[in-house]
N, C-alpha and C. Protein backbone atom coordinates (compact mmCIF):
# COMPACT_ATOMS: atom_id res chain seq x y z
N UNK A 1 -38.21 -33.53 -9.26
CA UNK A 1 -37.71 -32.60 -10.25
C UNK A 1 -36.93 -31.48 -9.57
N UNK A 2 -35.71 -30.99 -10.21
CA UNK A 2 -35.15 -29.99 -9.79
C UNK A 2 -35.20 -28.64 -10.03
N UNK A 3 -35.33 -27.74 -9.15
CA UNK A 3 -35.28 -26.21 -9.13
C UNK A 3 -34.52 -25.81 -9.91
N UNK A 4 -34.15 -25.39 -11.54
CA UNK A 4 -33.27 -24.04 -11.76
C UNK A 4 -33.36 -22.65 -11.90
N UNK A 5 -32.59 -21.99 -11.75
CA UNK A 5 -32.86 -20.06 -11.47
C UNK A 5 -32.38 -20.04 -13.26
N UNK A 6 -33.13 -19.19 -13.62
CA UNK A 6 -33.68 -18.12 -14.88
C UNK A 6 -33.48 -16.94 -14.49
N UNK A 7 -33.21 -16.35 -15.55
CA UNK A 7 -32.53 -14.78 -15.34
C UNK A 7 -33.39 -14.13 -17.35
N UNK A 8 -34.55 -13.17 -16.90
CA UNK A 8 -34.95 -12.39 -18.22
C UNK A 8 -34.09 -11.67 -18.87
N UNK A 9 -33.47 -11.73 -20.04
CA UNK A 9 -32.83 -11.18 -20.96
C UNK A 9 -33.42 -9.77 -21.45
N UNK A 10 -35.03 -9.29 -21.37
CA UNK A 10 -35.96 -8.54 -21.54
C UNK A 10 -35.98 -7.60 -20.39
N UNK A 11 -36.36 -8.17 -18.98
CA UNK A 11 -37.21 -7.02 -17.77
C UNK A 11 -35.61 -7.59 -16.69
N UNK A 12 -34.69 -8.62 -17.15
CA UNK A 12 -33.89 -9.00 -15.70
C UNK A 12 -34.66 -9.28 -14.97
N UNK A 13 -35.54 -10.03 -14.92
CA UNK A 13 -36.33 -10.69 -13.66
C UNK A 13 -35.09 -12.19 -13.54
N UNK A 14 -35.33 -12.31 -12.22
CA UNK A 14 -34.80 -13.60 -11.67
C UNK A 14 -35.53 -14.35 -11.00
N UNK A 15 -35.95 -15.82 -11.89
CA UNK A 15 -37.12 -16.59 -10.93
C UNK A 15 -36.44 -18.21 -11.00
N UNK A 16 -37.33 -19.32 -10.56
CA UNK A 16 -37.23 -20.40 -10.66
C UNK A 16 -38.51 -21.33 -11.20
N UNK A 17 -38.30 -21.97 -11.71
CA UNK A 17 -38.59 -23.35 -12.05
C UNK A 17 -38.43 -24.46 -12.40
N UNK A 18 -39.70 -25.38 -11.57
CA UNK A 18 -39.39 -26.84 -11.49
C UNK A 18 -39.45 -27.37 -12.60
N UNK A 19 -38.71 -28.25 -13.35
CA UNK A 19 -38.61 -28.84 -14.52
C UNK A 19 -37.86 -29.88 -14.27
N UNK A 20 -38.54 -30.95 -15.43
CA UNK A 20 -37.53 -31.99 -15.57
C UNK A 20 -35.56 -31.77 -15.51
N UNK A 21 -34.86 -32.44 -15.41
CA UNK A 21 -33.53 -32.17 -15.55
C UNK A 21 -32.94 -32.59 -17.47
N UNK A 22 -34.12 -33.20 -18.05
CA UNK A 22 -34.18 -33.31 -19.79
C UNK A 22 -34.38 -31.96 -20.18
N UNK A 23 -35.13 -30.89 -19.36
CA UNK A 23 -35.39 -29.71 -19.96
C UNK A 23 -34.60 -28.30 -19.53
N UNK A 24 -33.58 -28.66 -18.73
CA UNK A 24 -32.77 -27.98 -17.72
C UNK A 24 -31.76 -26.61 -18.72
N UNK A 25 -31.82 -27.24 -19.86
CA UNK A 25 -30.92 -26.26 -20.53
C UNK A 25 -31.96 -25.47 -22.20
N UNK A 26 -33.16 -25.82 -21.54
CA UNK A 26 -33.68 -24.77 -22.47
C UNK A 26 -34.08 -23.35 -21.94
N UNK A 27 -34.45 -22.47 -22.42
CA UNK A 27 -35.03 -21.68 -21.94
C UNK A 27 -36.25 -21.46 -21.43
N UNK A 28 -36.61 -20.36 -20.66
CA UNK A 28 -37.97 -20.90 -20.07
C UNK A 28 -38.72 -18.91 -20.36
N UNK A 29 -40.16 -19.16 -20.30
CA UNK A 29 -40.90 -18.37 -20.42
C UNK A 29 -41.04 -16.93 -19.34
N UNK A 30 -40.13 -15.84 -19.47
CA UNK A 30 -40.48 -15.02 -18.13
C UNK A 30 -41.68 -14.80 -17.77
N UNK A 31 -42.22 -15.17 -16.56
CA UNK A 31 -43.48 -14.90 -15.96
C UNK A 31 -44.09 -13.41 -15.57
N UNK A 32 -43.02 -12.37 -16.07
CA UNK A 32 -43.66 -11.12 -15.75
C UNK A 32 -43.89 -10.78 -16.97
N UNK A 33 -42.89 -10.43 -18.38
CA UNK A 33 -42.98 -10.15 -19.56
C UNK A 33 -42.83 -10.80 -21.01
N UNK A 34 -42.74 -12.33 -20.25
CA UNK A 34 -43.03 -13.58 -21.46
C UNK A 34 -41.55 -13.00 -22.29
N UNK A 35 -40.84 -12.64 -22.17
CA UNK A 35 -39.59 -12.40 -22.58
C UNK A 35 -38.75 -14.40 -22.37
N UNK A 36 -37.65 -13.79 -23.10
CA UNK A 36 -37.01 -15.26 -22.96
C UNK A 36 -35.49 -15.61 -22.15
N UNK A 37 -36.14 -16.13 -21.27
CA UNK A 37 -35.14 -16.26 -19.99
C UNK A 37 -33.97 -17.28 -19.99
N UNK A 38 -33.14 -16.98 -19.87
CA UNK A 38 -31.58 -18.18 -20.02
C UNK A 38 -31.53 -18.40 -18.52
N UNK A 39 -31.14 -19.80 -18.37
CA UNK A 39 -30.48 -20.22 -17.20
C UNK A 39 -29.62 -19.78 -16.17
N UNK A 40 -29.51 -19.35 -15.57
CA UNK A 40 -28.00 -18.89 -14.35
C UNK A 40 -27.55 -19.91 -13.90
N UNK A 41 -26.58 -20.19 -13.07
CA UNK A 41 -25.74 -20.83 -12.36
C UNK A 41 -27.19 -20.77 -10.74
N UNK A 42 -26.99 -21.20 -10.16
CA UNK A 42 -27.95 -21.27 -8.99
C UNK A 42 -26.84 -20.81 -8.12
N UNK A 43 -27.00 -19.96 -6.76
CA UNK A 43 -26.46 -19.37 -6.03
C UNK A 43 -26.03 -20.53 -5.16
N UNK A 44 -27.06 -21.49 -4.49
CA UNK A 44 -26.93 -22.64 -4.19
C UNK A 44 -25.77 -23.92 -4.44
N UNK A 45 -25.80 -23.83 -5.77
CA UNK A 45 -24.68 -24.40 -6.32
C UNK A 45 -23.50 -24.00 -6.23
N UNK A 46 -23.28 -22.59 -6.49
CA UNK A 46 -22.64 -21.82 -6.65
C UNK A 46 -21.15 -21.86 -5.69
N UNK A 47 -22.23 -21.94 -4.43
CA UNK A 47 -21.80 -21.78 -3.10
C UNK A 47 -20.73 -22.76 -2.50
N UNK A 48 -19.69 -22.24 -1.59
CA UNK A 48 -18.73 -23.18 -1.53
C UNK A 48 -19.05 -23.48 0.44
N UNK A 49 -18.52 -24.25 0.78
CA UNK A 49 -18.43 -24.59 2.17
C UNK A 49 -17.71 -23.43 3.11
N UNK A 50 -18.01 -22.63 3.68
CA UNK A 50 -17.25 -21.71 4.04
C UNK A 50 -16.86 -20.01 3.69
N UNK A 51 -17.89 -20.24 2.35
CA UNK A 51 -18.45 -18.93 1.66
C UNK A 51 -19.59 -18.25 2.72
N UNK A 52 -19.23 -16.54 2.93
CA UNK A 52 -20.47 -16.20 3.38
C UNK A 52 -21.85 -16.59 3.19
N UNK A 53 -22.10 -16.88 1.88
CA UNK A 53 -23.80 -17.19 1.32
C UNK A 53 -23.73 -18.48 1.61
N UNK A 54 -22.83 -19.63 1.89
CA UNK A 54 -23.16 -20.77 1.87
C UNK A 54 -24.20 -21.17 2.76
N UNK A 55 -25.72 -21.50 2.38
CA UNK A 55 -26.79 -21.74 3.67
C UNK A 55 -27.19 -20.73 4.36
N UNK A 56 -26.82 -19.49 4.39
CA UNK A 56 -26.72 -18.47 5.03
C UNK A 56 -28.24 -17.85 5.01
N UNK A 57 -28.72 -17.47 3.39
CA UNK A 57 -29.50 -16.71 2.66
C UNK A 57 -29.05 -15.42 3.20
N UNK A 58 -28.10 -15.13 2.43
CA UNK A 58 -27.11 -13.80 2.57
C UNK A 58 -28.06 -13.02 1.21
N UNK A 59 -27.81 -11.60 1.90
CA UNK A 59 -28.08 -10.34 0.73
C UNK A 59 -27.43 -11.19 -0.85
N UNK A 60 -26.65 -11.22 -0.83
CA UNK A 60 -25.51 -11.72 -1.90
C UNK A 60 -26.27 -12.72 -2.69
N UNK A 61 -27.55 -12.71 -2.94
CA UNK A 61 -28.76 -13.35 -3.77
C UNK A 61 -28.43 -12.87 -4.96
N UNK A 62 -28.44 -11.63 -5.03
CA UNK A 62 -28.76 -10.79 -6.02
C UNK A 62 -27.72 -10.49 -7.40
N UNK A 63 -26.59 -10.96 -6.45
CA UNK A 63 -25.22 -10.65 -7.01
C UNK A 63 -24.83 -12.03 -8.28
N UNK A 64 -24.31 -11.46 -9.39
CA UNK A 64 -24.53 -12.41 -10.53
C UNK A 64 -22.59 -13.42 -10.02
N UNK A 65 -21.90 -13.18 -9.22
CA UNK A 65 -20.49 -13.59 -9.13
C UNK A 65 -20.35 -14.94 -8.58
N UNK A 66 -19.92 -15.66 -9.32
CA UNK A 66 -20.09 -17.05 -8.77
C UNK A 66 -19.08 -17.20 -7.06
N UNK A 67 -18.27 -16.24 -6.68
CA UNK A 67 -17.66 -16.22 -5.63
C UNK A 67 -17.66 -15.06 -4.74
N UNK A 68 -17.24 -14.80 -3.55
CA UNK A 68 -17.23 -13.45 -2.95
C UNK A 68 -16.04 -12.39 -2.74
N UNK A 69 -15.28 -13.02 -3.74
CA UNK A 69 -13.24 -12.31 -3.97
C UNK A 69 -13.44 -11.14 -4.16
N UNK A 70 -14.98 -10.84 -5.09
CA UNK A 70 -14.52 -9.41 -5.52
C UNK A 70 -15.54 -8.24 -4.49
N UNK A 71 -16.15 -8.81 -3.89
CA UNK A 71 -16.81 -8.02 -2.88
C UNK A 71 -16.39 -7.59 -1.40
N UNK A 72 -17.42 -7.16 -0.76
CA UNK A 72 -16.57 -6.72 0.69
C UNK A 72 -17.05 -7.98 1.82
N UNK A 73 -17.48 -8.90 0.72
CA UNK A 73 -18.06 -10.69 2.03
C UNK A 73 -16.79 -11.25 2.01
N UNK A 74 -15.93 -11.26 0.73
CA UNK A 74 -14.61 -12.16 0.40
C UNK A 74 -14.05 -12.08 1.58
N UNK A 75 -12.85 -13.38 1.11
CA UNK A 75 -12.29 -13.11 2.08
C UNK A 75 -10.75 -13.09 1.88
């Protein structure tokens, strides 16, 4: 089963869970305030070959931008 990242609409918590890939586009239960969490893009995915974060586990976790153009990692 695959890992997807959740993002709380309620507290902004950002977590993961393992779930089927049938259940990949529902929402899932926030584990701090049971609020209701939508899917993100995974940073992982995200990531291009040659991107600072690519494999890295760069600060740039945190950052919601699917690329690094608009920051000071871009290039």
């Amino acid at each position: 089963m695959p890992i997807y990242e959740y993002s709380c609409s309620k507290c902004r918590l950002k977590f993961e869970v393992l779930r089927a890939m049938s259940q990949a586009g529902e929402d899932a239960p926030c584990p701090k305030c049971g609020g209701k969490a939508k899917r993100v893009p995974s940073l992982f995915s995200a990531s291009s070959e040659g991107s600072p974060v690519a494999g890295t586990g760069s600060s740039c976790s945190s950052c919601s931008a699917t690329t690094c153009d608009s920051c000071s990692l871009g290039g």
